[in-house]
C-alpha atoms as a PDB file:
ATOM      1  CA  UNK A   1      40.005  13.424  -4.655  1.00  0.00           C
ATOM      2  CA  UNK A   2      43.328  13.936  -2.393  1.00  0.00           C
ATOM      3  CA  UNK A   3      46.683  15.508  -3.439  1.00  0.00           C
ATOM      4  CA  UNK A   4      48.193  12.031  -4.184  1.00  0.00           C
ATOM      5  CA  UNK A   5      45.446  10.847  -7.028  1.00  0.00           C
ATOM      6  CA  UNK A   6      46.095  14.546  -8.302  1.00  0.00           C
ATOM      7  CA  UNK A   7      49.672  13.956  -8.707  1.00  0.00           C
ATOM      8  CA  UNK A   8      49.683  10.089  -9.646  1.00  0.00           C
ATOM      9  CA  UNK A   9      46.959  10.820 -12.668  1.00  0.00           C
ATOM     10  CA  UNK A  10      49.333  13.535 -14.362  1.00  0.00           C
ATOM     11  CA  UNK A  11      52.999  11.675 -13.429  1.00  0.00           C
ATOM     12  CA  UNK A  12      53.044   9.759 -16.591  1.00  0.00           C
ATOM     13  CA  UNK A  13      51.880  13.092 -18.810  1.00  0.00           C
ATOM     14  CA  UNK A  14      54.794  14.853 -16.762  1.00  0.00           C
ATOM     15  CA  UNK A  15      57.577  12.603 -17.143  1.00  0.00           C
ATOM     16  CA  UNK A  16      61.124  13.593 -17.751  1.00  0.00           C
ATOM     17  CA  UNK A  17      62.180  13.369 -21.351  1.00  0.00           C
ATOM     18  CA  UNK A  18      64.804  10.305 -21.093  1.00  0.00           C
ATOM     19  CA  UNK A  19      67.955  12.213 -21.622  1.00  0.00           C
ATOM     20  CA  UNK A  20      67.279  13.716 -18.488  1.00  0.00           C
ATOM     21  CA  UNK A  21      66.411  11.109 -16.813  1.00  0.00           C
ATOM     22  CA  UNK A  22      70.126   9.775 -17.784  1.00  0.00           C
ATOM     23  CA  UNK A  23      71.832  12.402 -16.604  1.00  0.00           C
ATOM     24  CA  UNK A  24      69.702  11.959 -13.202  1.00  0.00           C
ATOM     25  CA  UNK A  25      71.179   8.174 -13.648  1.00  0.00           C
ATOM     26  CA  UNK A  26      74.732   9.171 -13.646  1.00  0.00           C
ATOM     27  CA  UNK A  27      74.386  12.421 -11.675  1.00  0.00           C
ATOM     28  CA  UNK A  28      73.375   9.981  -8.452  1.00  0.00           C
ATOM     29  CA  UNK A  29      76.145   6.983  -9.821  1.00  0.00           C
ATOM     30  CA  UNK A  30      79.205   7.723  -7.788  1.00  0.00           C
ATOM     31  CA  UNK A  31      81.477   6.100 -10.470  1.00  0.00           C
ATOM     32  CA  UNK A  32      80.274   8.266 -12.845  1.00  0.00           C
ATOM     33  CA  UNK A  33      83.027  10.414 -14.744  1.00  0.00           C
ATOM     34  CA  UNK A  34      82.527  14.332 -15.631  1.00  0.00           C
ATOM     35  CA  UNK A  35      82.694  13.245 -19.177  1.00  0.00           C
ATOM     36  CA  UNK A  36      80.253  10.507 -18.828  1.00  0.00           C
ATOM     37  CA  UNK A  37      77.605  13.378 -17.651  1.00  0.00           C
ATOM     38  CA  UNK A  38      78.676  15.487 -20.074  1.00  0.00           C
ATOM     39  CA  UNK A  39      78.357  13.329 -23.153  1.00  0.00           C
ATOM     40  CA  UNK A  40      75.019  12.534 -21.993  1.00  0.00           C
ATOM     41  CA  UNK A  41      74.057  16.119 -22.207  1.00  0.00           C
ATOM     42  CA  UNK A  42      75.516  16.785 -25.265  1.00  0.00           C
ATOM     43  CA  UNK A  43      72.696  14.429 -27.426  1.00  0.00           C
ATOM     44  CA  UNK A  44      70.302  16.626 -26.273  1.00  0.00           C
ATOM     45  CA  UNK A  45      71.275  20.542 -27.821  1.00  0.00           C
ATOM     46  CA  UNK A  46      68.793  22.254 -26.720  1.00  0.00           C
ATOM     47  CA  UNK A  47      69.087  20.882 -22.873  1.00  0.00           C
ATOM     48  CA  UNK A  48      72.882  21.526 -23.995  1.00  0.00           C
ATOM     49  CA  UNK A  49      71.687  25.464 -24.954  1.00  0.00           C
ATOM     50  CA  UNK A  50      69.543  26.258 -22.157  1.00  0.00           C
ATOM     51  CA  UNK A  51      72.534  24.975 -19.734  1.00  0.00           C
ATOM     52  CA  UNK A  52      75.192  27.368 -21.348  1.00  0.00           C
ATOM     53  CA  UNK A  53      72.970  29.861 -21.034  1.00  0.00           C
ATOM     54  CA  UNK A  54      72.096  29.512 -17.434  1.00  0.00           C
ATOM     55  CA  UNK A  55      75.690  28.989 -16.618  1.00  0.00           C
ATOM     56  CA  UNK A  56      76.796  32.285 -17.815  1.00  0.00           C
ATOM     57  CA  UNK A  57      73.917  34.282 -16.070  1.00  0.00           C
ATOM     58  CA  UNK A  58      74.249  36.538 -13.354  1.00  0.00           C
ATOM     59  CA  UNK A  59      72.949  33.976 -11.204  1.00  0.00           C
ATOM     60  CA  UNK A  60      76.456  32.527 -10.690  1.00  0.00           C
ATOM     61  CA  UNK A  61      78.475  35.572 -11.480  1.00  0.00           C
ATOM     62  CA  UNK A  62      81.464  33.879 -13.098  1.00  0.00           C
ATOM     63  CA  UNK A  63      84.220  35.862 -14.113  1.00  0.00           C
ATOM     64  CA  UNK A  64      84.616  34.189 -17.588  1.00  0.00           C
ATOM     65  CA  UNK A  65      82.547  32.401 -20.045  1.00  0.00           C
ATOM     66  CA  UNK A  66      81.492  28.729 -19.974  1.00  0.00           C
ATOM     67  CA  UNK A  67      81.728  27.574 -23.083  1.00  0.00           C
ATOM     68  CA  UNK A  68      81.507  24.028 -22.952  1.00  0.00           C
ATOM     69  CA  UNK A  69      79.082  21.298 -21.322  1.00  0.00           C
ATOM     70  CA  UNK A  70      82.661  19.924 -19.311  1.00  0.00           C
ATOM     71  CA  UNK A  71      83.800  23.046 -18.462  1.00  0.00           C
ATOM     72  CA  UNK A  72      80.131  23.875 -16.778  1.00  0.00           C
ATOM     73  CA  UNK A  73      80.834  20.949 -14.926  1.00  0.00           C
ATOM     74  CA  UNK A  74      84.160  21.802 -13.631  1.00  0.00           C
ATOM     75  CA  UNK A  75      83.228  25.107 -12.675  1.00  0.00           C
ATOM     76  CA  UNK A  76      79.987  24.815 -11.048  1.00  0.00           C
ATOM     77  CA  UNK A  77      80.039  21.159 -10.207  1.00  0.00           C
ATOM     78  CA  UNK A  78      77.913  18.199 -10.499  1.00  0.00           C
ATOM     79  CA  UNK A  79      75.047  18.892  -8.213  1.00  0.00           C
ATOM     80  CA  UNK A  80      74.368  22.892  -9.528  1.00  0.00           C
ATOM     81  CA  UNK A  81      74.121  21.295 -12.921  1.00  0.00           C
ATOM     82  CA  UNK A  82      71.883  18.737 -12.101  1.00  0.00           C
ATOM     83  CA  UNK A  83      70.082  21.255  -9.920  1.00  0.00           C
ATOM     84  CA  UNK A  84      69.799  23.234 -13.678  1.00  0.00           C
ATOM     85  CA  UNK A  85      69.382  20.287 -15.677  1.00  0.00           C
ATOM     86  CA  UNK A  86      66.359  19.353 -13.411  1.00  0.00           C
ATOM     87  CA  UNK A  87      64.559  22.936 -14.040  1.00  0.00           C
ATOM     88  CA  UNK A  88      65.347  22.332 -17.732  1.00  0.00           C
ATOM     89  CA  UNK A  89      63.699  19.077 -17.961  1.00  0.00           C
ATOM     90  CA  UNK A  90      60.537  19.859 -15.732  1.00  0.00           C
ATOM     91  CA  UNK A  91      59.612  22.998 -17.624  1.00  0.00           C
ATOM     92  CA  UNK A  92      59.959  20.832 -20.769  1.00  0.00           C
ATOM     93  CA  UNK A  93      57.769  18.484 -19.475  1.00  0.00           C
ATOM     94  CA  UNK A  94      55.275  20.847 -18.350  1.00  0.00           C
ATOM     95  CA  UNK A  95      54.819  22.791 -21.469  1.00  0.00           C
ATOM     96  CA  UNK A  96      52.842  19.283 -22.930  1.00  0.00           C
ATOM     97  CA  UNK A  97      50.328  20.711 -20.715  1.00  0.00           C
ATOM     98  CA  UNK A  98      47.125  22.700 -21.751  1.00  0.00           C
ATOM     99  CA  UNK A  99      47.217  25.733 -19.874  1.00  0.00           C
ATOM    100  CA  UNK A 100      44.813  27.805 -21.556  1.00  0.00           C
ATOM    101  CA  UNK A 101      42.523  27.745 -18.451  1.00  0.00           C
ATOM    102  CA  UNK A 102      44.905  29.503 -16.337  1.00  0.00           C
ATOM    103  CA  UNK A 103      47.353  32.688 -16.554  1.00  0.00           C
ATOM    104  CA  UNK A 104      50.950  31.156 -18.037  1.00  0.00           C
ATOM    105  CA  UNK A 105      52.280  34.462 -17.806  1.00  0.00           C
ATOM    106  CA  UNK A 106      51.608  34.621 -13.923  1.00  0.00           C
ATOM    107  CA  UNK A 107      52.788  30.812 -13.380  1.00  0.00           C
ATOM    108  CA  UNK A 108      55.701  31.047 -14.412  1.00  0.00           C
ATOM    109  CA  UNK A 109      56.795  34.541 -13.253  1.00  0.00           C
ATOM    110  CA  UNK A 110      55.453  33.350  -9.803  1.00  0.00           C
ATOM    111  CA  UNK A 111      58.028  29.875 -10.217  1.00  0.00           C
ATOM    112  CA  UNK A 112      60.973  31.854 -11.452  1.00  0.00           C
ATOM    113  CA  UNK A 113      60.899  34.762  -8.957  1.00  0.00           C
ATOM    114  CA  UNK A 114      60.596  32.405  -6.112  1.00  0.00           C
ATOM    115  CA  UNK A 115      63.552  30.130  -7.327  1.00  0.00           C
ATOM    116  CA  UNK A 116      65.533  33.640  -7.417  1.00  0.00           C
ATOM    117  CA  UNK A 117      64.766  35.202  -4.422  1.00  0.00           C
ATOM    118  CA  UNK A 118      65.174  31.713  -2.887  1.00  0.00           C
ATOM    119  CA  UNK A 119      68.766  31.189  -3.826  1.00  0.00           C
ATOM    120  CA  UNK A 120      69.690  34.665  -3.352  1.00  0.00           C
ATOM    121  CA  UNK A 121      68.291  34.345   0.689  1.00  0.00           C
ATOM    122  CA  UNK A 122      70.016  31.268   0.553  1.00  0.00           C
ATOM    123  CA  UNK A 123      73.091  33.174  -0.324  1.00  0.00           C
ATOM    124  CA  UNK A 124      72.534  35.730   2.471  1.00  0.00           C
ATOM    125  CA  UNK A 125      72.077  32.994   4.887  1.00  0.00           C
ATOM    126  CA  UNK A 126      75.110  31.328   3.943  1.00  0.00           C
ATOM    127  CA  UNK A 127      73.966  27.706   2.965  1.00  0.00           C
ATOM    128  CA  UNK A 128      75.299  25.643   0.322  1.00  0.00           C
ATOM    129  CA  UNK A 129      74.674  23.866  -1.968  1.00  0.00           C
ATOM    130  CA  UNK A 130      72.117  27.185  -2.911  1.00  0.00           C
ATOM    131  CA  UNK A 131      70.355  25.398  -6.267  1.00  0.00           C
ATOM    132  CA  UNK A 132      68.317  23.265  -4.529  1.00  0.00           C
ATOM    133  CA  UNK A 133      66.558  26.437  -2.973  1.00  0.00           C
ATOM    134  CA  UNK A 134      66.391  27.554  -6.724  1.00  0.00           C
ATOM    135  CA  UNK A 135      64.774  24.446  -7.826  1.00  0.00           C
ATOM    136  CA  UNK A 136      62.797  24.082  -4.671  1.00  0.00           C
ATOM    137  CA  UNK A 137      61.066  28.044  -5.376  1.00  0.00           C
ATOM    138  CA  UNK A 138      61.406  27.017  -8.928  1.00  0.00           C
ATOM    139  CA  UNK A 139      58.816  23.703  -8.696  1.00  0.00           C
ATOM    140  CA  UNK A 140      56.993  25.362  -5.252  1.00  0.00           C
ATOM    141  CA  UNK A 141      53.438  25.838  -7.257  1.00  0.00           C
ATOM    142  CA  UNK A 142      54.027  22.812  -9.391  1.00  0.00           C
ATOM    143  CA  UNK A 143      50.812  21.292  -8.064  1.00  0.00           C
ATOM    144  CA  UNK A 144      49.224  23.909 -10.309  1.00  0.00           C
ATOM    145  CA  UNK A 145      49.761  22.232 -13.509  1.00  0.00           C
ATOM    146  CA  UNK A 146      48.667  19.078 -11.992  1.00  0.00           C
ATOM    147  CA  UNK A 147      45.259  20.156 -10.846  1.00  0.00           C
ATOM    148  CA  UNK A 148      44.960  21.947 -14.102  1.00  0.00           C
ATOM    149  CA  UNK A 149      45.554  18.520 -15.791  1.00  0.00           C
ATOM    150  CA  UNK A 150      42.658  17.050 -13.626  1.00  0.00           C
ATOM    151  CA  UNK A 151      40.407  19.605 -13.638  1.00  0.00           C
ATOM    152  CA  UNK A 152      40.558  22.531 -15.122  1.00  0.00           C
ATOM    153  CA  UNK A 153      38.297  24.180 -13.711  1.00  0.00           C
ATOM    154  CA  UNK A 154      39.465  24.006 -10.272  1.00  0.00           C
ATOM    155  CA  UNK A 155      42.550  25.739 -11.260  1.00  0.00           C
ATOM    156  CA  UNK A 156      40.879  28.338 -12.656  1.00  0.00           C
ATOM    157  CA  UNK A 157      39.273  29.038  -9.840  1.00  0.00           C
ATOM    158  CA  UNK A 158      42.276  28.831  -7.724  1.00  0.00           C
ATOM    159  CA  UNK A 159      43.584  31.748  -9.653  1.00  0.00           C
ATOM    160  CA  UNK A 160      40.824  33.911  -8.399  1.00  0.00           C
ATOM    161  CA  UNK A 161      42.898  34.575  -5.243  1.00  0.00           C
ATOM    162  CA  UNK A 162      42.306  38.026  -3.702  1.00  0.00           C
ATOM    163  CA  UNK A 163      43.571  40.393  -0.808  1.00  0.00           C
ATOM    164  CA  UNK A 164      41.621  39.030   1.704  1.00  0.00           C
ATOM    165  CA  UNK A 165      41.567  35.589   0.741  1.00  0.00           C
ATOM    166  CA  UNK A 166      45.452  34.409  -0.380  1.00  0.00           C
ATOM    167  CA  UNK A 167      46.034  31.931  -3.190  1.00  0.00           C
ATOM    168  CA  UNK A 168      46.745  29.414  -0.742  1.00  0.00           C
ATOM    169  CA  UNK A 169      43.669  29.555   1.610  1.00  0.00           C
ATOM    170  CA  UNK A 170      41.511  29.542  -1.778  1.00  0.00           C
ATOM    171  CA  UNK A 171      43.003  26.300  -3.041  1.00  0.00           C
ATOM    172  CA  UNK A 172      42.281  24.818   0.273  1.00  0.00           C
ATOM    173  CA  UNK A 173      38.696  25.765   0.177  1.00  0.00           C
ATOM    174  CA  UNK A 174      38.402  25.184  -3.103  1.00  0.00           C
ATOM    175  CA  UNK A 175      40.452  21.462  -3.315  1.00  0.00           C
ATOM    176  CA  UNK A 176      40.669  20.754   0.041  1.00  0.00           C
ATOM    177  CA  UNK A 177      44.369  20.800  -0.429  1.00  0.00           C
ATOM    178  CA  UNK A 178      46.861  23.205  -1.446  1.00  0.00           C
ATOM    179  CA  UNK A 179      48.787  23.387  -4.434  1.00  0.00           C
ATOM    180  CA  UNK A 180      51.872  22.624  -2.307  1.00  0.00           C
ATOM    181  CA  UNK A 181      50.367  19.452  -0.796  1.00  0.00           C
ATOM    182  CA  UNK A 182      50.076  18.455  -4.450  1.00  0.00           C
ATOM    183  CA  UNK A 183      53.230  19.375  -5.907  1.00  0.00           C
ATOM    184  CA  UNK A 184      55.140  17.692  -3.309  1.00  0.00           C
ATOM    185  CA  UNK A 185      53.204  14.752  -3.899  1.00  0.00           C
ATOM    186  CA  UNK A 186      54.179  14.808  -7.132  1.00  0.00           C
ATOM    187  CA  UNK A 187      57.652  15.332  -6.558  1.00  0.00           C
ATOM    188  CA  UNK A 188      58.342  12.484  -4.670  1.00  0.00           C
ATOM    189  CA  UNK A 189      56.610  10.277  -7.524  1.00  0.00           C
ATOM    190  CA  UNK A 190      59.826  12.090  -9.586  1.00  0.00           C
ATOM    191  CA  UNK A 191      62.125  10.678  -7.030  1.00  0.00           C
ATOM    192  CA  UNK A 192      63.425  14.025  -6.001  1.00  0.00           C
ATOM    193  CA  UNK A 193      65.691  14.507  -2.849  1.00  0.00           C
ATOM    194  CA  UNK A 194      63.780  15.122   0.378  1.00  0.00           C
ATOM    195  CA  UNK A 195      65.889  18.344   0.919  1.00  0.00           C
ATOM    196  CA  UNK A 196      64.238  19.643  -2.298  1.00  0.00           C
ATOM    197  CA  UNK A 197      60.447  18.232  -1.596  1.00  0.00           C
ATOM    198  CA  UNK A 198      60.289  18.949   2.062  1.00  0.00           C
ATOM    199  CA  UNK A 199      60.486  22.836   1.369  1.00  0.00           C
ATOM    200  CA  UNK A 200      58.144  23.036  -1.040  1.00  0.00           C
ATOM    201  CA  UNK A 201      55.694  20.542   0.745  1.00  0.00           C
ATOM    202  CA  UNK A 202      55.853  23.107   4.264  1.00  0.00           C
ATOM    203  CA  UNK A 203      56.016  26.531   2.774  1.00  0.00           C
ATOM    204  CA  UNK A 204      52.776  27.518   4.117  1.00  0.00           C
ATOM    205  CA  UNK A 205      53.456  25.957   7.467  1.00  0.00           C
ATOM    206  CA  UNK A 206      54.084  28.607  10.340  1.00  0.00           C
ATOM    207  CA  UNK A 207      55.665  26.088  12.771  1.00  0.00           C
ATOM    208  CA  UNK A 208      59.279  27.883  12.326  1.00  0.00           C
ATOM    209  CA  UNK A 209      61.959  25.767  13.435  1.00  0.00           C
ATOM    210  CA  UNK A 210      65.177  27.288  13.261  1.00  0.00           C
ATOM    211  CA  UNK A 211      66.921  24.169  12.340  1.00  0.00           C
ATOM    212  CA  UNK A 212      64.836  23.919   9.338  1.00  0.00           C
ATOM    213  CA  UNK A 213      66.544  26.685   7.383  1.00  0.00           C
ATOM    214  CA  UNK A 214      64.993  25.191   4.031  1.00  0.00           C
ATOM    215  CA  UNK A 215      61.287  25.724   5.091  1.00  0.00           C
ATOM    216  CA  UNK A 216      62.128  29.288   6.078  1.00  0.00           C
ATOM    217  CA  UNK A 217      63.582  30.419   2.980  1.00  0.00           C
ATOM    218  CA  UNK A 218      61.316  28.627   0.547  1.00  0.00           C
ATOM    219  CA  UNK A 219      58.600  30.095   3.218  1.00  0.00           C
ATOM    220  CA  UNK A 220      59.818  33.320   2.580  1.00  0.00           C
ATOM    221  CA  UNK A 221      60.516  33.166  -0.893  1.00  0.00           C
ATOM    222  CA  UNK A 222      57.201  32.213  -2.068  1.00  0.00           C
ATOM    223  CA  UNK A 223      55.640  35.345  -0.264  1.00  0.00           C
ATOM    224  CA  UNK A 224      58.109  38.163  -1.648  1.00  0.00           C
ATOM    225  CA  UNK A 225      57.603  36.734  -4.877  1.00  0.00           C
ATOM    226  CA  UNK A 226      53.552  37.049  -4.504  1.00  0.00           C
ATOM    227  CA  UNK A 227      54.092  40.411  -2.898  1.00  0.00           C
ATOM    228  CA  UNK A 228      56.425  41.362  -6.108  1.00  0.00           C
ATOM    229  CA  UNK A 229      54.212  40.136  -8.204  1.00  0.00           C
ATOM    230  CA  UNK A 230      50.825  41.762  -7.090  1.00  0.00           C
ATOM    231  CA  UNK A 231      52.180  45.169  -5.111  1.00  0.00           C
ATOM    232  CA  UNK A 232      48.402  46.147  -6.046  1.00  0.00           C
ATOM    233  CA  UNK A 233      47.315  43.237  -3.558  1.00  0.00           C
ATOM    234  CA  UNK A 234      49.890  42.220  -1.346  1.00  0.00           C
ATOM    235  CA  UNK A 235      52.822  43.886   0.794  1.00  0.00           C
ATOM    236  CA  UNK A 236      55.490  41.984   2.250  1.00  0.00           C
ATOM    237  CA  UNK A 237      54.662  43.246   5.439  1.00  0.00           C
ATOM    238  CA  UNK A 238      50.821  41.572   5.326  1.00  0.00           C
ATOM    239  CA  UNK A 239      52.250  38.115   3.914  1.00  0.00           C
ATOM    240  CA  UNK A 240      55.418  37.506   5.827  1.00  0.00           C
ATOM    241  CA  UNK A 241      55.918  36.864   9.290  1.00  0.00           C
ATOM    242  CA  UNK A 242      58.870  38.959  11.050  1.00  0.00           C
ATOM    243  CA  UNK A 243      59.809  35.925  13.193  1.00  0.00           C
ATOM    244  CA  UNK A 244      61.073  34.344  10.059  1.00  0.00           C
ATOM    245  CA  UNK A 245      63.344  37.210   9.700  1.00  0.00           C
ATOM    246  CA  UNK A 246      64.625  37.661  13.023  1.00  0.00           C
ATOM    247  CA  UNK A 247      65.154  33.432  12.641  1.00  0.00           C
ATOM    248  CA  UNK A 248      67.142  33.401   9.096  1.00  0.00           C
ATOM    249  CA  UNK A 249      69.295  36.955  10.296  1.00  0.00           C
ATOM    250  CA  UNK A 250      67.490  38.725   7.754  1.00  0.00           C
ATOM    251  CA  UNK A 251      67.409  42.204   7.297  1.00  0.00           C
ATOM    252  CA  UNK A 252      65.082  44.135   5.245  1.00  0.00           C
ATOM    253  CA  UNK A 253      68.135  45.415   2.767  1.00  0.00           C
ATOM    254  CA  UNK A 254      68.705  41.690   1.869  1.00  0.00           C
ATOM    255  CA  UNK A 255      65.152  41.340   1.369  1.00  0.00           C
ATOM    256  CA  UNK A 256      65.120  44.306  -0.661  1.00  0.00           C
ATOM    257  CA  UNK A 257      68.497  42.852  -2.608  1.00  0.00           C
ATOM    258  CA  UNK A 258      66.891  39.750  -2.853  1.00  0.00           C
ATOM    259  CA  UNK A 259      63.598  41.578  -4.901  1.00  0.00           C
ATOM    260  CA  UNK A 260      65.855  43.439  -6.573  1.00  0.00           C
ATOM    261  CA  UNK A 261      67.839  40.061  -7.890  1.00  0.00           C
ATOM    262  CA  UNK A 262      64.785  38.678  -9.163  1.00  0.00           C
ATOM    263  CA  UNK A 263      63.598  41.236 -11.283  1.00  0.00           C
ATOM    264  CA  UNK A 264      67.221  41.749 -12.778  1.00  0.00           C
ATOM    265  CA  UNK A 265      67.704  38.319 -14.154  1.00  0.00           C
ATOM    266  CA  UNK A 266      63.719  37.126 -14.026  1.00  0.00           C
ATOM    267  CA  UNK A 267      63.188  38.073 -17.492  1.00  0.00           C
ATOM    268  CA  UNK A 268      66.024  36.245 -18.320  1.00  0.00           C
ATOM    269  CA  UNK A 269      65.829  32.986 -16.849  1.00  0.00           C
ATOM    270  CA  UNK A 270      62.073  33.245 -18.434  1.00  0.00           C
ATOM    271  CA  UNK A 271      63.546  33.241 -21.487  1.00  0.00           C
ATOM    272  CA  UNK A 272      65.855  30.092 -21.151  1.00  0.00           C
ATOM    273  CA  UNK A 273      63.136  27.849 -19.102  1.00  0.00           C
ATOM    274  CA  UNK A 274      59.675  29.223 -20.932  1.00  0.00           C
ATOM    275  CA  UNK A 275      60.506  30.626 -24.562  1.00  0.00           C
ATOM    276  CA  UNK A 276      56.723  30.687 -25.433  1.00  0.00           C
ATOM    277  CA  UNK A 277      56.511  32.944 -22.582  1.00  0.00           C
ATOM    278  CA  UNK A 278      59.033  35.367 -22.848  1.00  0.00           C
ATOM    279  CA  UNK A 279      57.917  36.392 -26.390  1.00  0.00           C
ATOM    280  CA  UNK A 280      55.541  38.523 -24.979  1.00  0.00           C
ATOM    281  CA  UNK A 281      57.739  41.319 -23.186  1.00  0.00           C
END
């Protein structure tokens, strides 16, 4: 079975609830009023919850507190909150998924510390809008969850990833695909901009292109974050190509900055996407 029949047999199990799928509505309407969006959001309080909180984390560094769903809007502006109402709704939409088969803990720490480390680069680099790097680390091993959906099995197996064999060359021996094939796949069955799918669906490619700033960053991203995750396994120095470096301006005190980002607010952002999760710490 290909990526695509992976994806299409789990899009209808991984749907967006329908509140966020109105705010999508109105977030791409350009008639749409700031209080339009914001009523939308305020049906739904625990997408209305999660956003607060996410607004007022270190991740945007606001000098004052957002306090209300229109003042989120004002301040960060209508494509970082639907860049944070996306991540919302997918990780809602993922936890109707039975995950016993695979490590939660390690998904999800994996997704969170390469949406960080993403944006932060992103910052570095000097490219706005930065949330869609967030989202784009956030959903880069979404194709997890849908192989785990299909077969359960094969995910499990996938997980069994070791120094000399990375996560990604296992899924491709073990699928014939990699998880990234998949969850871009999937992505684009969500309708999701090509500036957010395209990253995640070339993260493994080494054809750097210097004009493709995106697949760079999410490139990088993804390995830091597996290096951070398993310094037992991994160093950045074995998974990440210098070239990529020397291509973004990188220097290894942003990279270190950029680690250092993640596991400051990780934790945190755990806690607002993936309660279930964070109970553990």
């Amino acid at each position: 079975m290909k990526a695509l029949q992976y994806a299409q047999n789990v899009s209808d199990l991984f749907a967006l609830p329908e509140g966020y799928l109105r705010v999508k509505e109105l977030m791409d309407s350009d008639t749409a009023s700031l209080d339009e969006v914001a009523d939308v959001i305020l049906l739904d309080p625990v997408l209305t919850s999660k956003l607060l909180k996410l607004a007022n984390s270190a991740i945007y560094s606001l000098p004052y507190q957002v306090e209300s769903v229109s003042k989120a809007l004002l301040v960060l502006g209508k494509t970082q909150v639907y860049n944070l109402v996306l991540s919302i709704g997918i990780a809602s939409a993922c936890s109707k998924v039975d995950t016993s088969a695979i490590d939660l803990e390690r998904f999800w720490e994996q997704s969170i510390n390469a949406a960080l480390i993403a944006k932060h680069l992103a910052q570095c680099c000097e490219i706005k809008p930065t949330d869609r790097f967030y989202v784009a680390g956030l959903l880069h091993n979404i194709g997890e969850l849908a192989v785990l959906q299909n077969d359960a099995g094969q995910a499990h197996s996938c997980q069994e990833y070791t120094a000399e064999q990375r996560p990604w060359q296992l899924q491709l021996n073990t699928l014939g695909f990699t998880y990234a094939e998949c969850g871009a796949e999937l992505l684009h069955l969500w309708h999701l901009p090509d500036s957010i799918v395209e990253p995640v669906a070339l993260q493994h490619s080494t054809r750097f292109d210097q004009k493709n700033k995106a697949q760079l960053i999410i490139y990088l991203a993804v390995r830091l974050a597996l290096a951070n995750q398993h310094p037992e396994m991994y160093s950045t120095k074995q998974l990440v190509d210098p070239f990529v470096l020397e291509l973004l301006n990188l220097t290894q005190p942003d990279i270190i900055r950029a680690i250092d980002f993640c596991n400051t607010e990780g934790l945190f952002i755990l806690s607002v996407l993936n309660p279930r999760i964070s109970t553990i710490y």
